[in-house]
N, C-alpha and C. Protein backbone atom coordinates (compact mmCIF):
# COMPACT_ATOMS: atom_id res chain seq x y z
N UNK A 1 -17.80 -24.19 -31.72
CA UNK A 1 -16.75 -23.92 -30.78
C UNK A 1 -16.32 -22.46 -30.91
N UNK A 2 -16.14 -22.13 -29.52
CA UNK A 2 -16.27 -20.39 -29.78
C UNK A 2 -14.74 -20.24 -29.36
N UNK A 3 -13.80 -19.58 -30.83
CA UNK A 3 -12.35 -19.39 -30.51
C UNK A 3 -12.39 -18.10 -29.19
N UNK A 4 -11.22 -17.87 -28.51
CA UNK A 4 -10.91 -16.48 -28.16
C UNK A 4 -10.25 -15.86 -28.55
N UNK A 5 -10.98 -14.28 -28.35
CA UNK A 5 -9.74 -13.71 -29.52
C UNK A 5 -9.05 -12.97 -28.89
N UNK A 6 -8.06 -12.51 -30.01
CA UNK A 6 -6.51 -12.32 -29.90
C UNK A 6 -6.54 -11.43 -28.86
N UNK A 7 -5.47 -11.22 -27.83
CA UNK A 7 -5.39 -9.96 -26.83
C UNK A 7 -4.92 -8.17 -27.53
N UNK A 8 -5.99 -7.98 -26.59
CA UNK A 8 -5.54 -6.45 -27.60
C UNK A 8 -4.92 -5.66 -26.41
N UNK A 9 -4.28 -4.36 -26.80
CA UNK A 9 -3.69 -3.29 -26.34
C UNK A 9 -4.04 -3.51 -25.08
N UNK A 10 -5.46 -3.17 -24.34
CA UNK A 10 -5.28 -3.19 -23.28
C UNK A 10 -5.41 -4.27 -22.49
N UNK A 11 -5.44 -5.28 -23.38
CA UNK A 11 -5.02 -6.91 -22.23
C UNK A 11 -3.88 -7.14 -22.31
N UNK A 12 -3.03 -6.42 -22.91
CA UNK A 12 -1.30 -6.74 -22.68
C UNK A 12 -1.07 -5.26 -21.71
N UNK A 13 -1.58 -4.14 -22.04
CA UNK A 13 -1.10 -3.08 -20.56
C UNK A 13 -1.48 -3.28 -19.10
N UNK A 14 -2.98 -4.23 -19.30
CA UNK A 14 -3.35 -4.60 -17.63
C UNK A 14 -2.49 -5.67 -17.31
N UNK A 15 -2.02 -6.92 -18.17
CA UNK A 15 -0.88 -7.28 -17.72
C UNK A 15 0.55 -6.80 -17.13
N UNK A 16 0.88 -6.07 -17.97
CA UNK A 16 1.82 -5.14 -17.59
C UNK A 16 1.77 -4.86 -16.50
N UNK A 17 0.75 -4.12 -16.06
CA UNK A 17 0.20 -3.79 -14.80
C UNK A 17 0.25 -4.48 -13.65
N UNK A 18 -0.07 -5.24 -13.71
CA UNK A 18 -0.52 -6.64 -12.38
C UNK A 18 1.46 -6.99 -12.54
N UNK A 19 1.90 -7.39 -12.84
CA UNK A 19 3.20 -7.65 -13.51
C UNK A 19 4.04 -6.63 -12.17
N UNK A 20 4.17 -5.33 -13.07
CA UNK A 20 4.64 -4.74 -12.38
C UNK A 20 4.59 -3.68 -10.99
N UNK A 21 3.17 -3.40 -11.29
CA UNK A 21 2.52 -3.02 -9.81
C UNK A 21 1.98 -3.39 -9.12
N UNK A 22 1.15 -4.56 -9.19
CA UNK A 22 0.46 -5.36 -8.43
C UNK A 22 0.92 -5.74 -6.92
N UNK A 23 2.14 -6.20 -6.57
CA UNK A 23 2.92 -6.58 -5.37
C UNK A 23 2.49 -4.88 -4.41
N UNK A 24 3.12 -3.73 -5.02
CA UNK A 24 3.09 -2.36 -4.56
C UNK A 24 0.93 -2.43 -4.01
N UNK A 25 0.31 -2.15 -5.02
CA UNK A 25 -1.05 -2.08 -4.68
C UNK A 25 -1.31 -3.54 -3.61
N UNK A 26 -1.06 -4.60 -3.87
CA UNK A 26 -1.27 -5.02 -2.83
C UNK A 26 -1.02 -4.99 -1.45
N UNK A 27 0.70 -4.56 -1.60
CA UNK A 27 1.27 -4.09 -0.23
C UNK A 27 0.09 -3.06 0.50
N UNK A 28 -0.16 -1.67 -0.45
CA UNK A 28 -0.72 -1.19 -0.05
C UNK A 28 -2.03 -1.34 0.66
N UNK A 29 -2.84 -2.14 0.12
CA UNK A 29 -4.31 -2.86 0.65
C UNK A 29 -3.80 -3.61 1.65
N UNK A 30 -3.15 -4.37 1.91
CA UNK A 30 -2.58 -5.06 2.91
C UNK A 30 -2.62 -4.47 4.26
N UNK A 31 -1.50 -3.78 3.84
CA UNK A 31 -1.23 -2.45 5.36
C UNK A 31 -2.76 -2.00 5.58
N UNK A 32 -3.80 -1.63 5.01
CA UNK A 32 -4.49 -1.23 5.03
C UNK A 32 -6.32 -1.74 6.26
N UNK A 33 -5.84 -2.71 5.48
CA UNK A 33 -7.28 -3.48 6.01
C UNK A 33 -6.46 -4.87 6.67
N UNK A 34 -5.59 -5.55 6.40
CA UNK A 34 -5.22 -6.41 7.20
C UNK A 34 -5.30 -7.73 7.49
N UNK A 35 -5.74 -8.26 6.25
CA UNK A 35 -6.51 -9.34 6.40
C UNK A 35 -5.94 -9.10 4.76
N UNK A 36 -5.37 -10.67 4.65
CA UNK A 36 -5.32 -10.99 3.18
C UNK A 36 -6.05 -11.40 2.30
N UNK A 37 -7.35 -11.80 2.82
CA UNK A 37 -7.99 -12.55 1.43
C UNK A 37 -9.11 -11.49 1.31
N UNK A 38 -9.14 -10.00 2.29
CA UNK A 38 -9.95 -9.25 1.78
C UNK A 38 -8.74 -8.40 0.61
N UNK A 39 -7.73 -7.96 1.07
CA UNK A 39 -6.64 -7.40 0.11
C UNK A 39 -6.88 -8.24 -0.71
N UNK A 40 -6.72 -9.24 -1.31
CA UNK A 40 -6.61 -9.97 -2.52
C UNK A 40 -7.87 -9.86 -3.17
N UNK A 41 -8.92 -9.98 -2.30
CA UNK A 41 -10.44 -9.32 -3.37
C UNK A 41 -10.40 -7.95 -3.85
N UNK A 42 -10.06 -7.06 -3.01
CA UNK A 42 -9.75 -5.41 -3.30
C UNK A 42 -8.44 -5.16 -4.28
N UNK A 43 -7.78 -6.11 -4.23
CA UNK A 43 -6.95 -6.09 -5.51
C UNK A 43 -7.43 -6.46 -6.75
N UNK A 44 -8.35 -7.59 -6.54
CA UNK A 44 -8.57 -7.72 -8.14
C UNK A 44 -9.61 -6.94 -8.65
N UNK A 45 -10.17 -6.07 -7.65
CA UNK A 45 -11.27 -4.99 -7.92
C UNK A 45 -10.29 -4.17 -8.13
N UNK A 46 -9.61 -3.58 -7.95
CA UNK A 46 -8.49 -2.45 -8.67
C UNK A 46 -8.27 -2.63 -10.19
N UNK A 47 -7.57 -3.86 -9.82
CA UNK A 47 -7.55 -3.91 -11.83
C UNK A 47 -8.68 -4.42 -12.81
N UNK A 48 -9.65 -5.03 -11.68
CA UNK A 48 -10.96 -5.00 -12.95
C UNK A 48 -11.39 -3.46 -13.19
N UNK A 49 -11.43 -2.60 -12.23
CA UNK A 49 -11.80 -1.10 -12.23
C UNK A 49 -10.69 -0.17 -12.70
N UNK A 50 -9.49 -1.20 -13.36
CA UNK A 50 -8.59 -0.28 -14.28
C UNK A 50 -8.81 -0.65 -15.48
N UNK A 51 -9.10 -2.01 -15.60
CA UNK A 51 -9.66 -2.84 -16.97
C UNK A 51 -10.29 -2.08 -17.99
N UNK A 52 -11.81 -1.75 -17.18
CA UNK A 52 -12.86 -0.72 -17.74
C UNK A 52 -12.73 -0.07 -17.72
N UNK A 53 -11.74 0.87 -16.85
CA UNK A 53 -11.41 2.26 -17.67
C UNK A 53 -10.24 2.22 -18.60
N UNK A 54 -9.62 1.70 -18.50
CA UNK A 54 -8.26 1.39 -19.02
C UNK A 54 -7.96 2.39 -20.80
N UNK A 55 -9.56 2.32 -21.30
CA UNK A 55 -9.24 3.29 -22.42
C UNK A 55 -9.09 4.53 -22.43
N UNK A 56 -9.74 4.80 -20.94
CA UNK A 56 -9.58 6.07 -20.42
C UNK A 56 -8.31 6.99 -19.92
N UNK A 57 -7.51 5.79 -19.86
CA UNK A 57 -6.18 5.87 -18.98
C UNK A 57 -4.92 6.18 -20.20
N UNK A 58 -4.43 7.28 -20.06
CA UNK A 58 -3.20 8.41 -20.56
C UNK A 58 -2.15 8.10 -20.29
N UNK A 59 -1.53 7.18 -21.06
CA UNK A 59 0.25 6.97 -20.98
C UNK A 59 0.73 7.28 -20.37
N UNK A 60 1.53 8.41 -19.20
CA UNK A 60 1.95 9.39 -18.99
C UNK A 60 3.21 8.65 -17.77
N UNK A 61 3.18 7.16 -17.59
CA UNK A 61 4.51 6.64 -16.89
C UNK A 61 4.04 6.99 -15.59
N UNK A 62 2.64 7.19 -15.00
CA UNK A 62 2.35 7.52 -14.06
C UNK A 62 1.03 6.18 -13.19
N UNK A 63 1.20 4.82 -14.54
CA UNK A 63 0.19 3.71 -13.80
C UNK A 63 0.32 3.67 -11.94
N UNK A 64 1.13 3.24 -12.00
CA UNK A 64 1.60 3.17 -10.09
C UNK A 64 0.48 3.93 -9.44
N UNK A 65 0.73 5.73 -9.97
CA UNK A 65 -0.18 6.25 -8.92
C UNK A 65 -1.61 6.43 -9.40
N UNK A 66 -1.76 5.60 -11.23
CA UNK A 66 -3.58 5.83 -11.34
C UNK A 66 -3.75 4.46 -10.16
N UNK A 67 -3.07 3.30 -10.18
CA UNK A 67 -3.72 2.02 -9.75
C UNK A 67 -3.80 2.57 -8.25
N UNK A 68 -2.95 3.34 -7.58
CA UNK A 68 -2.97 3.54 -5.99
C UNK A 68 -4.25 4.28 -6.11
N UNK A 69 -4.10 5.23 -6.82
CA UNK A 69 -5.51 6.31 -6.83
C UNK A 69 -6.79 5.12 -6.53
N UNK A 70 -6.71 4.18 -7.26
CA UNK A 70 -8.16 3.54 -7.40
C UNK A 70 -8.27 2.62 -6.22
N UNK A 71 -7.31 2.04 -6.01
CA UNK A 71 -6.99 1.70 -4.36
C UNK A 71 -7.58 2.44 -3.68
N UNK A 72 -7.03 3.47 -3.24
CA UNK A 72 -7.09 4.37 -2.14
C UNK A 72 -8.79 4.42 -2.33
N UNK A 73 -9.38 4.97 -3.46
CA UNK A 73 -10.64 5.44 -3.51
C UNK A 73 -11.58 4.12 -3.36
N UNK A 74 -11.43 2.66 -3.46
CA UNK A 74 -12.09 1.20 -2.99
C UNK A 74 -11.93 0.98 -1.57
N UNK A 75 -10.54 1.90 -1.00
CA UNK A 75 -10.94 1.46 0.42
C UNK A 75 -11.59 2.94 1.20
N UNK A 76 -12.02 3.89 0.66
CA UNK A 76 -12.67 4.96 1.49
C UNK A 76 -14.24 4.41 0.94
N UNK A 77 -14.55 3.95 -0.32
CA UNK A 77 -15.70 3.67 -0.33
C UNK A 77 -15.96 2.52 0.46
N UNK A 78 -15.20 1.58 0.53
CA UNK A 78 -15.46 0.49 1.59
C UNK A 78 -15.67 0.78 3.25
N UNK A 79 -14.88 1.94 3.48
CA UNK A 79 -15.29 2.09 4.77
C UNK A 79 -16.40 3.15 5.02
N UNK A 80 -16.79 3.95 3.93
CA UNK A 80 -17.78 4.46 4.05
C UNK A 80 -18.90 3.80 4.10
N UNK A 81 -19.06 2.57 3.18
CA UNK A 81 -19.95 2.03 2.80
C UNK A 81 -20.04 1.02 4.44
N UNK A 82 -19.20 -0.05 4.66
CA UNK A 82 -18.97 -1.09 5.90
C UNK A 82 -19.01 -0.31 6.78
N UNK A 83 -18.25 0.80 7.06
CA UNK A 83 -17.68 0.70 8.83
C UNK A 83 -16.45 0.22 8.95
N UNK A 84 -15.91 -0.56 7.95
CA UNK A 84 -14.81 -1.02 8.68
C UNK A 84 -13.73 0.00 8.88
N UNK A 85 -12.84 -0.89 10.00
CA UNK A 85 -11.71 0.09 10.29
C UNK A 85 -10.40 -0.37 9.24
N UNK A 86 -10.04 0.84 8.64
CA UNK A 86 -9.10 0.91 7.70
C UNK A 86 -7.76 1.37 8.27
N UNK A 87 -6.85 0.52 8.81
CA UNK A 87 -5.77 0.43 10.25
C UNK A 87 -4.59 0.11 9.97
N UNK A 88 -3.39 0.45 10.03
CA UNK A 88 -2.12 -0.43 10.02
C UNK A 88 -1.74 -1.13 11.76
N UNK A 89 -1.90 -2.51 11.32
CA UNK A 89 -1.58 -2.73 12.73
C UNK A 89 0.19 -4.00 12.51
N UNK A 90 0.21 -4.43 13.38
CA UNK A 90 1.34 -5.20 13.63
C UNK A 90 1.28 -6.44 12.49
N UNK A 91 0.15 -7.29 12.53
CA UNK A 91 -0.02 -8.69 11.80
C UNK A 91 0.00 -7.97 10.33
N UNK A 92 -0.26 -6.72 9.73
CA UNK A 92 -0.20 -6.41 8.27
C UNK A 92 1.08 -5.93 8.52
N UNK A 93 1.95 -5.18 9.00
CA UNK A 93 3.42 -5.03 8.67
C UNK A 93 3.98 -6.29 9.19
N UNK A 94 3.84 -7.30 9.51
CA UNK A 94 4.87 -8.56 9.69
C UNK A 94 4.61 -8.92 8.29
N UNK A 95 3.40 -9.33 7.63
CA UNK A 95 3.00 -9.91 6.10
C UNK A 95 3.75 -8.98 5.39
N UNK A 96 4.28 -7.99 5.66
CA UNK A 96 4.78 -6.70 4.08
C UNK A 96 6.15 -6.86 4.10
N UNK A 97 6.58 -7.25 5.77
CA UNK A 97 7.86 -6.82 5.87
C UNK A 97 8.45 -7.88 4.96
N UNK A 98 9.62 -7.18 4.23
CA UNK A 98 10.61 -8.52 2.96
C UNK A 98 11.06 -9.25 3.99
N UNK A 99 10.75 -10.62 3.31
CA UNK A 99 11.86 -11.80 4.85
C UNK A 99 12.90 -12.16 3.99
N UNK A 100 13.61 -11.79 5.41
CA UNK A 100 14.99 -11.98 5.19
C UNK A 100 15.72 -13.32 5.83
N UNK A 101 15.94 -14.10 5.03
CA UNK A 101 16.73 -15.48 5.32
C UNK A 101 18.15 -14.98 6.82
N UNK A 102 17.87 -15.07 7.42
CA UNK A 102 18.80 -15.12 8.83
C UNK A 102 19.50 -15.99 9.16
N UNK A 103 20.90 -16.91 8.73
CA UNK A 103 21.58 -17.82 8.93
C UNK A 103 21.50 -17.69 10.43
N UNK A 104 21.96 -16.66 10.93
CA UNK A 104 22.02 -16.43 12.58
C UNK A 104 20.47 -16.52 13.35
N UNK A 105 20.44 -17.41 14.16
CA UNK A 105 19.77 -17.28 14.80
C UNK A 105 19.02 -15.72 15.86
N UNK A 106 19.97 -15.56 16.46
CA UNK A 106 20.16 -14.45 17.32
C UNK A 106 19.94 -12.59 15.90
N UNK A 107 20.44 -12.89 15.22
CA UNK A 107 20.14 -11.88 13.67
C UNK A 107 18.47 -11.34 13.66
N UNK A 108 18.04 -12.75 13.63
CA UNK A 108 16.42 -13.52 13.54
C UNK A 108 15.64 -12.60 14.65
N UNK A 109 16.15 -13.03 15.45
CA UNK A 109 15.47 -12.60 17.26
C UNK A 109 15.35 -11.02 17.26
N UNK A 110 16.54 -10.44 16.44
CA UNK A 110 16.68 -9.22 16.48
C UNK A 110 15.94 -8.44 15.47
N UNK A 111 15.30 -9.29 14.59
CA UNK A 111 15.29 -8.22 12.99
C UNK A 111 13.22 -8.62 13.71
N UNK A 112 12.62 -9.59 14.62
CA UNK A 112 11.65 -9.75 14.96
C UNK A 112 11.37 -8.76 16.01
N UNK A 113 11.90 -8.52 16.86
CA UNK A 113 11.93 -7.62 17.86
C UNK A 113 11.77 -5.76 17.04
N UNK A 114 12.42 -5.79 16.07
CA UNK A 114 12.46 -4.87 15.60
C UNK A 114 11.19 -4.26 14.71
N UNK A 115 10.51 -5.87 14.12
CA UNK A 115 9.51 -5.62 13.77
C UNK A 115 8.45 -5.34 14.71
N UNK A 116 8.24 -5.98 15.37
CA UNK A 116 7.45 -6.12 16.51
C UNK A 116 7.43 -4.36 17.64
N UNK A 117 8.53 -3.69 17.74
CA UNK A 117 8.73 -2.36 18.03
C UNK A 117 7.99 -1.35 17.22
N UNK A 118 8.41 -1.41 15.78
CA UNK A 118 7.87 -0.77 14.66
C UNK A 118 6.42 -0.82 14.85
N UNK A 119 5.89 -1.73 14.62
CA UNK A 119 4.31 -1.96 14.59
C UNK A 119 3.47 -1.59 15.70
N UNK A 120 4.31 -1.26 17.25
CA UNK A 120 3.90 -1.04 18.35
C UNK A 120 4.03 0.95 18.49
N UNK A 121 4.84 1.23 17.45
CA UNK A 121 4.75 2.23 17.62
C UNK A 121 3.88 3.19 16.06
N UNK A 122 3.94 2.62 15.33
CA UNK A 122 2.76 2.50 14.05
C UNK A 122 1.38 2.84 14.64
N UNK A 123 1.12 2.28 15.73
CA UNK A 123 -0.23 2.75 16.19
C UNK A 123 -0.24 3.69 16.89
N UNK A 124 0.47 4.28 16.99
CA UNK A 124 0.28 5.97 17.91
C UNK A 124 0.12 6.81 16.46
N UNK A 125 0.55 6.60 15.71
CA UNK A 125 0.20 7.42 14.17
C UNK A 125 -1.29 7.77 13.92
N UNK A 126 -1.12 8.79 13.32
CA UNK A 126 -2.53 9.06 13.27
C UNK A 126 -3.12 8.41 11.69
N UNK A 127 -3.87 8.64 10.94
CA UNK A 127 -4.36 7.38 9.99
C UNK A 127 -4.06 8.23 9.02
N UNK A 128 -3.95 9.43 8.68
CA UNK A 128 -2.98 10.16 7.51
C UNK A 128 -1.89 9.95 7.46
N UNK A 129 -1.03 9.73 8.89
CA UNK A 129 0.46 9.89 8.60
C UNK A 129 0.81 8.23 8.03
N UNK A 130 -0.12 7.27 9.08
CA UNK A 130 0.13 5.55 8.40
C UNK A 130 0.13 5.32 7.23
N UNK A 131 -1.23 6.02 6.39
CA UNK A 131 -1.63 6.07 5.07
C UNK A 131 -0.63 6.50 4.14
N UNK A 132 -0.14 7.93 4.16
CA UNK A 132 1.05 8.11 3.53
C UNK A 132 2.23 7.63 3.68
N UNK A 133 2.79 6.72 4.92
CA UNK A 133 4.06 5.84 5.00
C UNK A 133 3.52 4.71 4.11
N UNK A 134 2.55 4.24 4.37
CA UNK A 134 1.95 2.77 3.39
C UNK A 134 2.49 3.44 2.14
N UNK A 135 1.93 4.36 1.76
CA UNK A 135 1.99 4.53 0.03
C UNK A 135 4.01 4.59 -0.17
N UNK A 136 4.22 5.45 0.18
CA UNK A 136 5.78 5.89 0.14
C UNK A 136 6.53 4.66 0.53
N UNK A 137 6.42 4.05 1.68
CA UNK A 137 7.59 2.71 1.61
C UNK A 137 6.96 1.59 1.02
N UNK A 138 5.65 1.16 1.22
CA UNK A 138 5.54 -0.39 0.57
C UNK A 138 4.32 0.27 -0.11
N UNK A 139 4.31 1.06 -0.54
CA UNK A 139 3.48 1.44 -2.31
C UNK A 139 4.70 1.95 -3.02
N UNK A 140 5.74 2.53 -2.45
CA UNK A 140 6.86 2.81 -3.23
C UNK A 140 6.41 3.92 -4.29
N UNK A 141 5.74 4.84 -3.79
CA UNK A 141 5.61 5.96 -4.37
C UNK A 141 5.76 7.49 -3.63
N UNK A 142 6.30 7.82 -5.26
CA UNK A 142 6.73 9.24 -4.84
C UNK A 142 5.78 10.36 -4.08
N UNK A 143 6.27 11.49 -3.49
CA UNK A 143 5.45 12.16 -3.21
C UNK A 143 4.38 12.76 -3.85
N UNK A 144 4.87 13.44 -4.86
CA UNK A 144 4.03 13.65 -5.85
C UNK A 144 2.63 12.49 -6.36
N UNK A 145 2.72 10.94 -6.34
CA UNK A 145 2.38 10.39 -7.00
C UNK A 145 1.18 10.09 -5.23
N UNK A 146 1.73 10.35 -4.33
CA UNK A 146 1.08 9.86 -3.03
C UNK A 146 0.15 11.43 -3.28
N UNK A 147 0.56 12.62 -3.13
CA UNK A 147 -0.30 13.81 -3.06
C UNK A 147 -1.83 12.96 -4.39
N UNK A 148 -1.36 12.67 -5.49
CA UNK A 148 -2.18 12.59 -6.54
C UNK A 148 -3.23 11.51 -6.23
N UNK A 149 -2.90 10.75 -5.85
CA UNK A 149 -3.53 8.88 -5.23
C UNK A 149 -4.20 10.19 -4.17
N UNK A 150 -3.72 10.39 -3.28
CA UNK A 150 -4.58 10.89 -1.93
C UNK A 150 -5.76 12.25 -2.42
N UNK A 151 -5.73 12.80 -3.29
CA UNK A 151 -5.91 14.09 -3.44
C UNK A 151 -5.87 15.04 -2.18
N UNK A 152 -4.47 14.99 -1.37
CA UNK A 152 -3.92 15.52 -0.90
C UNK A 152 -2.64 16.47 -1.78
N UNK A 153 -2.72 18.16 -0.97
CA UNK A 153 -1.91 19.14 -1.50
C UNK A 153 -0.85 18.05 -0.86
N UNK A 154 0.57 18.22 -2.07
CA UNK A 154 2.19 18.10 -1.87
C UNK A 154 2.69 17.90 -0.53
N UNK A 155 2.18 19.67 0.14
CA UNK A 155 2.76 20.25 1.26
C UNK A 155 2.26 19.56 2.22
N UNK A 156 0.76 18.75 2.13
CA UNK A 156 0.90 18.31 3.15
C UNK A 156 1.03 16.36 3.47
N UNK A 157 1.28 16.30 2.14
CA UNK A 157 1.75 14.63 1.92
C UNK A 157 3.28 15.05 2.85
N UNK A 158 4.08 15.85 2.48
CA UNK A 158 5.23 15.86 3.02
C UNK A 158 5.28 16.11 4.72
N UNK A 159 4.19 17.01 5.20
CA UNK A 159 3.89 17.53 6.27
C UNK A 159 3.60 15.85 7.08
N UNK A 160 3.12 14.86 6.45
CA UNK A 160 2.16 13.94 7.11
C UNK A 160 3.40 13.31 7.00
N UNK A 161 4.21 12.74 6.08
CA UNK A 161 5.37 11.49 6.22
C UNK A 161 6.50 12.50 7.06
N UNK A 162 7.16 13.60 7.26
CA UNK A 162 7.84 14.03 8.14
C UNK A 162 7.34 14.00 9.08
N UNK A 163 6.31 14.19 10.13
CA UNK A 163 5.92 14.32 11.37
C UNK A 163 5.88 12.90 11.26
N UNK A 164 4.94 11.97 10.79
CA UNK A 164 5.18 10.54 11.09
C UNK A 164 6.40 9.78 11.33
N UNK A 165 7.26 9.97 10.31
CA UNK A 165 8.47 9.50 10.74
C UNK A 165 9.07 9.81 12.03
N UNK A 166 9.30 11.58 12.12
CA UNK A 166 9.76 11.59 13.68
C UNK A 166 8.76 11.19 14.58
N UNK A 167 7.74 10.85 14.76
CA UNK A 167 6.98 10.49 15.31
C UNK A 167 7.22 9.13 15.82
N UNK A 168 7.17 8.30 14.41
CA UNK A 168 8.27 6.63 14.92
C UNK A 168 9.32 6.48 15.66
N UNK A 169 10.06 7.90 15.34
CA UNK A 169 11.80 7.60 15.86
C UNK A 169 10.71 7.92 17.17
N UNK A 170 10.26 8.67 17.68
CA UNK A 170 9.54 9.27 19.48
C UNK A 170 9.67 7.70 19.72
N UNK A 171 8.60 7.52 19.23
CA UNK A 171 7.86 6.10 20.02
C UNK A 171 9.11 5.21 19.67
N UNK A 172 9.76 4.68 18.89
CA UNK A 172 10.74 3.79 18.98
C UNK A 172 11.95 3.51 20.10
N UNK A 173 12.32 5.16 20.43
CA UNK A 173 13.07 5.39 21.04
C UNK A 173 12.55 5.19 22.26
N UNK A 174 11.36 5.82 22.75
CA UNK A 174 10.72 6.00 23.93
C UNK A 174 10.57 4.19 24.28
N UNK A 175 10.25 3.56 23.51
CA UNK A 175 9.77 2.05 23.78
C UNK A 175 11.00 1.13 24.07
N UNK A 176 12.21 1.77 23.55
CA UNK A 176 13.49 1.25 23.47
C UNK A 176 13.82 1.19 24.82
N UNK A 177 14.29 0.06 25.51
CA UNK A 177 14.92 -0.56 26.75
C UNK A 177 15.74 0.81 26.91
C-alpha cells in the first residue's frame, strides 16, 4: 500500500493560490472566451502551469499578476493555436456580474436592464480596451500588475482602460432612452 506523502511548500502555496485567486483568474477566462466549461479547463491549466513552475516563482506578493500573466499567455496561445475568438460578450458579463438578491422586484428589472446595456455597449470596445477592463474590474488588478500580465507599457494599460471607459459612458449614454 503506497502512503501519500506529506504536502510540501508548494502544495500548500498552490493552494493558497486557487483559494485566493482563483475566482479573479477565472473571472478573467470567463469574460474572455465565454463559455464556462472551457474557462474551467483553462483554469486548471493555469495552476497546473503554476504547479510546475511554482519553484520558479519569487515571493514578491505579486501571485495575482504571475497567475493572470499565465492566463493571459493560455488564451493568446489558444487563439493562436484554434482560431478562436477571444470576446467579451453579454452571456460572460451576466455569469461575472455579483448577483445581487433584489427583494424589489422592479430593483431586479432595473439592475438587468443595466446589465444588459453594459454588455451592448462592451462590444463597440476594441479587444485591448475589453481585455484590460477584464483584468482591472473582475481580475481586480492593478495597473501595474495588468501592464505586467499584458506585457503592455503602464502608459498604455492606462491609455486603453481610460478611453474604454469613456468609451462605455459614449455608448451607454448614446443607447440610453
Amino acid at each position: 500500500m503506497k502512503l501519500m506523502s506529506p504536502p510540501t511548500d508548494l502544495h500548500r502555496r498552490l493552494e493558497c493560490w486557487v483559494r485566493e485567486h482563483g475566482a479573479a483568474v477565472r473571472g478573467y477566462l470567463l469574460g474572455a472566451v465565454q463559455r464556462v466549461d472551457l474557462a474551467d479547463d483553462l483554469l486548471q491549466e493555469v495552476f497546473r502551469k503554476a504547479f510546475m513552475a511554482g519553484d520558479q516563482y519569487q515571493e514578491q506578493g505579486q501571485a495575482r499578476a504571475w497567475l493572470m500573466r499565465i492566463a493571459d499567455r493560455l488564451l493568446i496561445d489558444r487563439y493562436r493555436k484554434k482560431q478562436i475568438e477571444v470576446n467579451v460578450g453579454s452571456q460572460a458579463w451576466r455569469i461575472l456580474e455579483p448577483s445581487a438578491a433584489h427583494a424589489d422586484p422592479e430593483a431586479a428589472m432595473l439592475a438587468e436592464e443595466s446589465r444588459q446595456e453594459l454588455a451592448q455597449a462592451l462590444e463597440h470596445l476594441s479587444e485591448a480596451q475589453r481585455r484590460v477592463l477584464l483584468l482591472r474590474f473582475y481580475g481586480d488588478l492593478g495597473f501595474a500588475e495588468i501592464a505586467e500580465t499584458t506585457g503592455l507599457p503602464l502608459n498604455t494599460v492606462l491609455s486603453h482602460c481610460r478611453r474604454g471607459l469613456a468609451a462605455l459612458r459614449k455608448n451607454m449614454t448614446e443607447e440610453s432612452p
